[in-house]
N, C-alpha and C. Protein backbone atom coordinates (compact mmCIF):
# COMPACT_ATOMS: atom_id res chain seq x y z
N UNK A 1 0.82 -1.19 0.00
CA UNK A 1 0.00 0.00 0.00
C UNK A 1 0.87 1.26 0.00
N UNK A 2 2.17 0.54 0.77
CA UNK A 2 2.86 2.32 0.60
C UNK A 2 3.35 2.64 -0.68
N UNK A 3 3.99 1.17 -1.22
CA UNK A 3 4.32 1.84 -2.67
C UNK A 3 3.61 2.54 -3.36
N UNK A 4 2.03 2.30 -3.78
CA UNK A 4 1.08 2.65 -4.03
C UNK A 4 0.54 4.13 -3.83
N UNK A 5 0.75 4.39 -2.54
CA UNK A 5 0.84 6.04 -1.97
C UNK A 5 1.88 6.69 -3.01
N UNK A 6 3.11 5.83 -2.81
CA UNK A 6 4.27 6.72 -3.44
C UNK A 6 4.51 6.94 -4.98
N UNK A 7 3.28 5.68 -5.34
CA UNK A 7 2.88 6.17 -6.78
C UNK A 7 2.20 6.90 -7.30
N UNK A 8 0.93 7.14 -6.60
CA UNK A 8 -0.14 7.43 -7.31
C UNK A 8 -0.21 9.12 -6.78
N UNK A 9 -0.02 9.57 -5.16
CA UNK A 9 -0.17 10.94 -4.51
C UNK A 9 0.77 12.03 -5.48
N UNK A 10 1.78 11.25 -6.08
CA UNK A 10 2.76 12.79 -6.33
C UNK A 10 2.09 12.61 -7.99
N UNK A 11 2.17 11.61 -8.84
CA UNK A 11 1.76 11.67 -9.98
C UNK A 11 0.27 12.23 -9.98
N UNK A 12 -0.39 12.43 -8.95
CA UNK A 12 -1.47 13.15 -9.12
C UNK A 12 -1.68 14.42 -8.99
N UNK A 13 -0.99 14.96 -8.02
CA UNK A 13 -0.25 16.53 -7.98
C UNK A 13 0.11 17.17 -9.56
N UNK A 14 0.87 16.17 -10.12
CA UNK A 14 1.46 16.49 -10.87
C UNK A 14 0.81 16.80 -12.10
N UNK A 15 -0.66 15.93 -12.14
CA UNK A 15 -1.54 15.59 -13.00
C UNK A 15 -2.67 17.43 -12.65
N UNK A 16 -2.42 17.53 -11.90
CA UNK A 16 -3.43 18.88 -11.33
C UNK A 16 -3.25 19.77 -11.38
N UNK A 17 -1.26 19.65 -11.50
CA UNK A 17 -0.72 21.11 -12.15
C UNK A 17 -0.86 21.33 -13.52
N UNK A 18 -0.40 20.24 -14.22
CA UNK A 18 -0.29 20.17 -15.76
C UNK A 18 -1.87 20.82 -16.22
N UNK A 19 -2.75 20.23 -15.90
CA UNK A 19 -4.18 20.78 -16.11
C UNK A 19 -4.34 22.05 -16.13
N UNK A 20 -3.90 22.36 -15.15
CA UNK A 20 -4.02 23.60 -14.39
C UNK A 20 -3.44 24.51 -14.77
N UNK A 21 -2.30 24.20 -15.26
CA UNK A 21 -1.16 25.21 -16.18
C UNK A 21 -1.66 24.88 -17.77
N UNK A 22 -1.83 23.68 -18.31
CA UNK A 22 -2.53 23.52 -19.60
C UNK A 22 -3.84 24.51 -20.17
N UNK A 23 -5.10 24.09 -19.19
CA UNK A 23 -6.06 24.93 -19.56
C UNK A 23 -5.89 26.66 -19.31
N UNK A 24 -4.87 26.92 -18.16
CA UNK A 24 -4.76 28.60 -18.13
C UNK A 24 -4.20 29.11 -19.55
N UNK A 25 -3.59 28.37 -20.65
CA UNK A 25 -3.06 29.00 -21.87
C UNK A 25 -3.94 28.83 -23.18
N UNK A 26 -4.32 27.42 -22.60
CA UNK A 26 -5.40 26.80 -24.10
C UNK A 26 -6.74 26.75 -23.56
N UNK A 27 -7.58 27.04 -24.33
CA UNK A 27 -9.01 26.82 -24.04
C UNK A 27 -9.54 25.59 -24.91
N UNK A 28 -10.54 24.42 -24.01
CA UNK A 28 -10.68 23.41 -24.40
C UNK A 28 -11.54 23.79 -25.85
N UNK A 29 -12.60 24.39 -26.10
CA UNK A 29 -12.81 24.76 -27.25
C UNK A 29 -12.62 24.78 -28.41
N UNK A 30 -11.04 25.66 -28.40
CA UNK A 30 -10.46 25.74 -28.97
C UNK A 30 -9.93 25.08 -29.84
N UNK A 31 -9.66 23.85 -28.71
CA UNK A 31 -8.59 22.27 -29.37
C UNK A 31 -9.15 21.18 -30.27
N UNK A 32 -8.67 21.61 -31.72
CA UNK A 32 -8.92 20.67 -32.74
C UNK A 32 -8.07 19.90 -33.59
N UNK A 33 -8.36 18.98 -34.21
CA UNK A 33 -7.67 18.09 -35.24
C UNK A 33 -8.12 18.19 -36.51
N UNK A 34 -7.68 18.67 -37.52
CA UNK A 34 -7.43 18.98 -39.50
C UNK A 34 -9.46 19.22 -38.95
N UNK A 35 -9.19 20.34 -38.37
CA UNK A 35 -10.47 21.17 -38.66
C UNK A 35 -11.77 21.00 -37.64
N UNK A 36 -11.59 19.69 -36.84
CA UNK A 36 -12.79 19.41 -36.09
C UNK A 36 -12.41 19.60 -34.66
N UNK A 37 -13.07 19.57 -33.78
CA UNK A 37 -13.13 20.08 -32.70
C UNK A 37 -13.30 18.61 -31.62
N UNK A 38 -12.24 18.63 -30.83
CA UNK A 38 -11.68 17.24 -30.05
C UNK A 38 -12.39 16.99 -28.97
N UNK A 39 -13.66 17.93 -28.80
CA UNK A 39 -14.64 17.85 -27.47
C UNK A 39 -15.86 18.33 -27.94
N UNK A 40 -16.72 17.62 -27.15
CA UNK A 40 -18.08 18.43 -27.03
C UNK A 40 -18.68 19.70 -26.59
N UNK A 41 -17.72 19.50 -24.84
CA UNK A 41 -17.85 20.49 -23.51
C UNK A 41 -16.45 20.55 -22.99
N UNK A 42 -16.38 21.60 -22.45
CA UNK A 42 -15.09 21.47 -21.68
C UNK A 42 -14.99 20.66 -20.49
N UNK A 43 -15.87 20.01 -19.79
CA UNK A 43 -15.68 19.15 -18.75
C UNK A 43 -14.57 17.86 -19.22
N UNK A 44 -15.22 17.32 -20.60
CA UNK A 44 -14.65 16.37 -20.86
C UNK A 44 -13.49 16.73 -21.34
N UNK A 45 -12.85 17.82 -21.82
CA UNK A 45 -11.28 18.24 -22.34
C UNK A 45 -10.67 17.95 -21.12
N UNK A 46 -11.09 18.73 -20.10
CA UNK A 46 -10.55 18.62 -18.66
C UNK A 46 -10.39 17.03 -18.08
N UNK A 47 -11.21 16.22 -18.19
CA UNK A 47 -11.08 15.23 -17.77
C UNK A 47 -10.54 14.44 -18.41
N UNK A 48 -10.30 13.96 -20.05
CA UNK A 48 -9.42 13.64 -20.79
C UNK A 48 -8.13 13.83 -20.42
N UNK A 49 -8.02 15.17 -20.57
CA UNK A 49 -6.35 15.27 -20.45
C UNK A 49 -5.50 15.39 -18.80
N UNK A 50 -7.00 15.28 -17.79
CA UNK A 50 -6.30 15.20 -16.60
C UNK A 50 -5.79 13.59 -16.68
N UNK A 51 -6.39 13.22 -17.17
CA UNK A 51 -6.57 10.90 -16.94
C UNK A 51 -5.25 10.94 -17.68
N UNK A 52 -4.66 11.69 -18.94
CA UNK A 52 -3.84 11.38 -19.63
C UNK A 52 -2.37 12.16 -19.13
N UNK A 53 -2.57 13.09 -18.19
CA UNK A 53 -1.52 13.28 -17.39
C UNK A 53 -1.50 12.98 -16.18
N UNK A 54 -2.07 11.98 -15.58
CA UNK A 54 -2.27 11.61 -14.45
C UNK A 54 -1.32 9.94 -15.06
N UNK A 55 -2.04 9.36 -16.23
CA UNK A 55 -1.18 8.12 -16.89
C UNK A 55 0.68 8.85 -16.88
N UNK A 56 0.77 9.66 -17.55
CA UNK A 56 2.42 10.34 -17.52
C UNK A 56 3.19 10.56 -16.62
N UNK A 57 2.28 10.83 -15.32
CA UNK A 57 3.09 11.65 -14.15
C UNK A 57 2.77 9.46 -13.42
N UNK A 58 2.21 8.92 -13.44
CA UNK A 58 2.15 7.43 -12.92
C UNK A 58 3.41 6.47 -13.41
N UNK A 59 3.84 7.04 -15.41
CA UNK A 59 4.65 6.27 -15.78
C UNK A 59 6.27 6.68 -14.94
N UNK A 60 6.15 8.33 -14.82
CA UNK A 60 7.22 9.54 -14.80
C UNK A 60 7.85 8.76 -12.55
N UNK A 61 6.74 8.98 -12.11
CA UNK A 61 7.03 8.51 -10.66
C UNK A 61 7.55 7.04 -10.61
N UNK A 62 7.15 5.82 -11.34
CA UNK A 62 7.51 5.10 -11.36
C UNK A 62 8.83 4.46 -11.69
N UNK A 63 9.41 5.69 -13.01
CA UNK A 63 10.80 5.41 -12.99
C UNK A 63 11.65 6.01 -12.09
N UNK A 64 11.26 6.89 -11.24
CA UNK A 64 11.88 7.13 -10.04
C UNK A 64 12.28 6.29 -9.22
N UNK A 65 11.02 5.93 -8.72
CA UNK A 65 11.10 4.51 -7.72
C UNK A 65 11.66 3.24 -8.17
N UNK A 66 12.05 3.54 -9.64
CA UNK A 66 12.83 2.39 -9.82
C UNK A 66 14.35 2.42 -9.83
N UNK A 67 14.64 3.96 -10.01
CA UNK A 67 15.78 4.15 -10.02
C UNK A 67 16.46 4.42 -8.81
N UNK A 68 15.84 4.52 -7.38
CA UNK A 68 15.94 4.77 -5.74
C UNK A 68 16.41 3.70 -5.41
N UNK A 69 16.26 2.38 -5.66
CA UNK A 69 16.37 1.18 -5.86
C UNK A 69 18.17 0.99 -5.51
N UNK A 70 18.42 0.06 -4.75
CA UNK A 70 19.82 -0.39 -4.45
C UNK A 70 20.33 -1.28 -5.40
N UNK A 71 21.21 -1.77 -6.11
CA UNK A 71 21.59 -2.58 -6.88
C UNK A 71 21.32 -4.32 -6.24
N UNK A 72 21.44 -4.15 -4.86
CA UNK A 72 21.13 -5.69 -4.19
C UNK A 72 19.67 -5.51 -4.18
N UNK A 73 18.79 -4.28 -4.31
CA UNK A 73 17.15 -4.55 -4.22
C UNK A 73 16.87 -4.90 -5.80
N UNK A 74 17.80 -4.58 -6.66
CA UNK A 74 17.51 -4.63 -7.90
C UNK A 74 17.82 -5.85 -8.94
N UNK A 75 18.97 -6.42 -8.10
CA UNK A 75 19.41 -7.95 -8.70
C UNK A 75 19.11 -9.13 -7.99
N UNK A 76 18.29 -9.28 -6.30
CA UNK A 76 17.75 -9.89 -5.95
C UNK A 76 15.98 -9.37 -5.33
N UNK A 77 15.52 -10.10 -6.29
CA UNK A 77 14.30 -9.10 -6.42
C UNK A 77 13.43 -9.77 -5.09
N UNK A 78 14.00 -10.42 -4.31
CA UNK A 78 13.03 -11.55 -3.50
C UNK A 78 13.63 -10.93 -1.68
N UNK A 79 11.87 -10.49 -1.34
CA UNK A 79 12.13 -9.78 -0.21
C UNK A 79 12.85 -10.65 1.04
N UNK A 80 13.24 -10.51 2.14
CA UNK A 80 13.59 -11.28 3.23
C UNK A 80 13.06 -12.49 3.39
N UNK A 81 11.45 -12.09 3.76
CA UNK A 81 10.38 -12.93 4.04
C UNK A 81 10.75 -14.30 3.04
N UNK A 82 10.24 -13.75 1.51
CA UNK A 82 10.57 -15.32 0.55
C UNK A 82 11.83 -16.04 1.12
N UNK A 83 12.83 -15.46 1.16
CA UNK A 83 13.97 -15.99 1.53
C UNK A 83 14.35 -17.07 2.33
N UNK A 84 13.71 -16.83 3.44
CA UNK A 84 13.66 -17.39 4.93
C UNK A 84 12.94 -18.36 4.62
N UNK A 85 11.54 -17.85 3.88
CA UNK A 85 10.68 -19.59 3.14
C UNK A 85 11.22 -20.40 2.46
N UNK A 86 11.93 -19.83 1.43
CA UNK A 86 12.77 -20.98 0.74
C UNK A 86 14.25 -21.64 1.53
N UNK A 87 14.68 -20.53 2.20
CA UNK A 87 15.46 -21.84 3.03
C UNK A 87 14.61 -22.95 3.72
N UNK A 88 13.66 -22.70 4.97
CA UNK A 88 13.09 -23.91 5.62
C UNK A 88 12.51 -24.55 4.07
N UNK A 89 12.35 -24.05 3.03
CA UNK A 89 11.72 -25.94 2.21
C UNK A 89 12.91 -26.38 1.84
N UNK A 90 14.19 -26.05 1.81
CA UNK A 90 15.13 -26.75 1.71
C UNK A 90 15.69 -27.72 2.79
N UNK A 91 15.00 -27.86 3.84
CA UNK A 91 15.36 -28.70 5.22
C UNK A 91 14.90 -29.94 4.75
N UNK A 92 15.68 -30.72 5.40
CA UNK A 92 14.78 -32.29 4.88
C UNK A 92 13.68 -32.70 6.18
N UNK A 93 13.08 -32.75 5.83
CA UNK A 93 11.54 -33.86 6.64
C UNK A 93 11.80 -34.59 7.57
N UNK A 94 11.47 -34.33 8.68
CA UNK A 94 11.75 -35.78 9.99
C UNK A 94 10.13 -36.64 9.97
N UNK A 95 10.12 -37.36 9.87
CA UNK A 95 8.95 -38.42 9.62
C UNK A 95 9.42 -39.21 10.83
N UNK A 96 8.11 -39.11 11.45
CA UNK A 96 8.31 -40.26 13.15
C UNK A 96 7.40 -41.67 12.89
């Protein structure tokens, strides 16, 4: 769950500025393709392109957290816990 926090809280910030700084220059209206117009209403411009910078700032945080990463967290990808499990199944069986 914490990774999860540490993914999703800042890429969403990030997603609220972009919006936020996006629509203060462009008006959704405005925004078309070879002549037609890429919205109905502006709710949905807004919500389009928040989902689609909210996807960017999700991909953008994630290579962070991958790059925070220790070279021993990164070439043994198997937490403590597994570890400790796979040693005891390597014990042999006492059968009484």
């Amino acid at each position: 769950m914490h990774r999860a926090i540490l993914l999703f809280w800042p890429s969403f910030i990030i997603a609220a500025a972009a919006t936020g700084l996006f629509f203060s220059i462009f008006d959704p209206q405005e925004l078309t393709l070879h002549g037609a117009h890429l919205f109905n209403d502006k709710l949905s411009a807004y919500s389009v392109f928040f989902l689609i910078a909210w996807g960017f700032g999700v991909f953008n945080t994630s290579i962070v957290l991958l790059l925070e990463k220790s070279p021993r967290q990164l070439n043994n990808p198997q937490s403590p816990a597994a570890n400790l499990g796979a040693d005891s199944g390597n014990r042999p069986h006492q059968h009484s």
